[in-house]
C-alpha atoms as a PDB file:
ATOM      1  CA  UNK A   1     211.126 302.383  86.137  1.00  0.00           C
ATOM      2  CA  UNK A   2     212.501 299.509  83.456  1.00  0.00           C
ATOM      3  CA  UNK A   3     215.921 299.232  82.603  1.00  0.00           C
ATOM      4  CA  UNK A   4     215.434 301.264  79.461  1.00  0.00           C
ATOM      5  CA  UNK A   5     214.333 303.989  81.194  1.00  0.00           C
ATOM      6  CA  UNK A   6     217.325 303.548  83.729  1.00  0.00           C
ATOM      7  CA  UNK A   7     219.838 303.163  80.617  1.00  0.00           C
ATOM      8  CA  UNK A   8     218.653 306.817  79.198  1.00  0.00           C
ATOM      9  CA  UNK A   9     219.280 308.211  82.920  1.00  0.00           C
ATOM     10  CA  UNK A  10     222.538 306.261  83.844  1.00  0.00           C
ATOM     11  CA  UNK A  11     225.151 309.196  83.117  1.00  0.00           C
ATOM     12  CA  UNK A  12     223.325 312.535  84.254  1.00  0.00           C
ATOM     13  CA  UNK A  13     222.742 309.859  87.282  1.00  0.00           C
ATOM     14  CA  UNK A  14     226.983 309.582  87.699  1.00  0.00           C
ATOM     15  CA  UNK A  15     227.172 312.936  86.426  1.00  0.00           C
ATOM     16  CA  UNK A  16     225.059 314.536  89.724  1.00  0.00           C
ATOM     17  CA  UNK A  17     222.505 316.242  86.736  1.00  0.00           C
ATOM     18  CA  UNK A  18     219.714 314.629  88.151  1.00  0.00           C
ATOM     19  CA  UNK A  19     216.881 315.679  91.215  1.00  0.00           C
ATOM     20  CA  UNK A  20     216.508 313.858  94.327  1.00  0.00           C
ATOM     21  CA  UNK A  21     213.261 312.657  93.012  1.00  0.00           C
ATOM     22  CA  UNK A  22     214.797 310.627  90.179  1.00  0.00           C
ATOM     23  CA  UNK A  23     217.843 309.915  91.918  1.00  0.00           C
ATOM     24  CA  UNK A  24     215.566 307.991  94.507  1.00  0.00           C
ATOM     25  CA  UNK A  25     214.333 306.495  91.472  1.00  0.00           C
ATOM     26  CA  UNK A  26     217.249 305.182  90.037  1.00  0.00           C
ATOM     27  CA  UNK A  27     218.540 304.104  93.485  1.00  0.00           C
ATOM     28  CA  UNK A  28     215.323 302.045  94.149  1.00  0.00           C
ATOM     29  CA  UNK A  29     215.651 300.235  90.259  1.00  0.00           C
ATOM     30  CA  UNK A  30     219.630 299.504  91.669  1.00  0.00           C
ATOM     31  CA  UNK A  31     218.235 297.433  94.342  1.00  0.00           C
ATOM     32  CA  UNK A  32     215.697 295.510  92.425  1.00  0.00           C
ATOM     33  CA  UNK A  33     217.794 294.892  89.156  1.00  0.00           C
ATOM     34  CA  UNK A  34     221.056 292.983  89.225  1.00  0.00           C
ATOM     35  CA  UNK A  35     221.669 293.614  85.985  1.00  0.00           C
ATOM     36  CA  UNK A  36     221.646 297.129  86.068  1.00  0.00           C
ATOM     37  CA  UNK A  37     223.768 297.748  89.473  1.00  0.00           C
ATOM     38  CA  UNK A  38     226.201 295.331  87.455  1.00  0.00           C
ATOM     39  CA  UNK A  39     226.138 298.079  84.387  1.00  0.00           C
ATOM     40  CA  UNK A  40     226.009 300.712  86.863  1.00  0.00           C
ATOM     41  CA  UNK A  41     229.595 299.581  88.691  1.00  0.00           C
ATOM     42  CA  UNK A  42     230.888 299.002  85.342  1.00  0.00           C
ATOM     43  CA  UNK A  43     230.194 302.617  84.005  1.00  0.00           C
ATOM     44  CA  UNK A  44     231.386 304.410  87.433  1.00  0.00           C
ATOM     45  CA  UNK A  45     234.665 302.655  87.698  1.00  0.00           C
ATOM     46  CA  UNK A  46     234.801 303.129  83.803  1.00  0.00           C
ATOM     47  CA  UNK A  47     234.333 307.111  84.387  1.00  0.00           C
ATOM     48  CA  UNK A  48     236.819 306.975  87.811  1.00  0.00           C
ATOM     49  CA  UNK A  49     239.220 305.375  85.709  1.00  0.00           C
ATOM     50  CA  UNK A  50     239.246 307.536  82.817  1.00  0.00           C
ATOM     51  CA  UNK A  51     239.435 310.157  85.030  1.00  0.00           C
ATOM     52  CA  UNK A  52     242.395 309.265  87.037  1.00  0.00           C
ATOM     53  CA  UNK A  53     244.304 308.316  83.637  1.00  0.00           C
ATOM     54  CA  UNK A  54     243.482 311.717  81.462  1.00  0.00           C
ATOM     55  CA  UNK A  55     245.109 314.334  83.505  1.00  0.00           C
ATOM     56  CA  UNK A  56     246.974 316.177  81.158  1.00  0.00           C
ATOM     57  CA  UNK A  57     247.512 320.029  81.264  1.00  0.00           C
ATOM     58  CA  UNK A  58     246.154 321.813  78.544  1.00  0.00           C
ATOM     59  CA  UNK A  59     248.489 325.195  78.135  1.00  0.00           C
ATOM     60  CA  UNK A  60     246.576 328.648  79.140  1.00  0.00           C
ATOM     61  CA  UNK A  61     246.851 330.166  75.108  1.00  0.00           C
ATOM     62  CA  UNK A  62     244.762 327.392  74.149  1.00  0.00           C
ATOM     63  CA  UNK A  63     242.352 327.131  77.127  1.00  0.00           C
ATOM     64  CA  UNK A  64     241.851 330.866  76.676  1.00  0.00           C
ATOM     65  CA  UNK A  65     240.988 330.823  72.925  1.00  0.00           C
ATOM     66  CA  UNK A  66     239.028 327.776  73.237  1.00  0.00           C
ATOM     67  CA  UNK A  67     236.977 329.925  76.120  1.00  0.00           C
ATOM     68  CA  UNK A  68     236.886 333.239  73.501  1.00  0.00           C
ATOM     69  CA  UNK A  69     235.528 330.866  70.642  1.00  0.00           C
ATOM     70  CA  UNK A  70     232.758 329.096  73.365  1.00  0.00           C
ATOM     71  CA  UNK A  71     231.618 331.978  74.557  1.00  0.00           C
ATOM     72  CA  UNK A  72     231.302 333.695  70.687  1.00  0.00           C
ATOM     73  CA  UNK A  73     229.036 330.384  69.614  1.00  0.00           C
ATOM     74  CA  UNK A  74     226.128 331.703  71.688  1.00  0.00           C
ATOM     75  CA  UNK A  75     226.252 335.019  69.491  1.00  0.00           C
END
């Protein structure tokens, strides 16, 4: 794997979208690349971060019509 390849892969990576097969993958181009771990830190504490800080309730009318007009897009 080259770092472009790893780029393309680095958020269903953080995001858990990815097999064990390619996660080994990944994991193995981690160890080898310094620059990439370095990017990959970065973008994890990046996504913990905006995680912790973006916690705000959204009220149930809206979440419920936002549901009714998901769910009427695959119509």
């Amino acid at each position: 794997m080259d770092c472009r390849e790893f780029e393309a892969k680095l958020w269903a990576f953080l995001d858990g979208e990815l097999d064990a097969g390619a996660c080994a993958e990944l994991r193995a181009h981690l160890e080898a690349c310094p620059g990439c771990l370095d990017h990959y830190r970065f973008e994890d504490a990046l996504r913990v971060f905006v995680r912790r800080c973006c916690r705000e309730s959204v009220p149930e009318t809206f979440r419920r019509r936002l549901f009714r007009l998901i769910a009427h897009l695959d119509e």
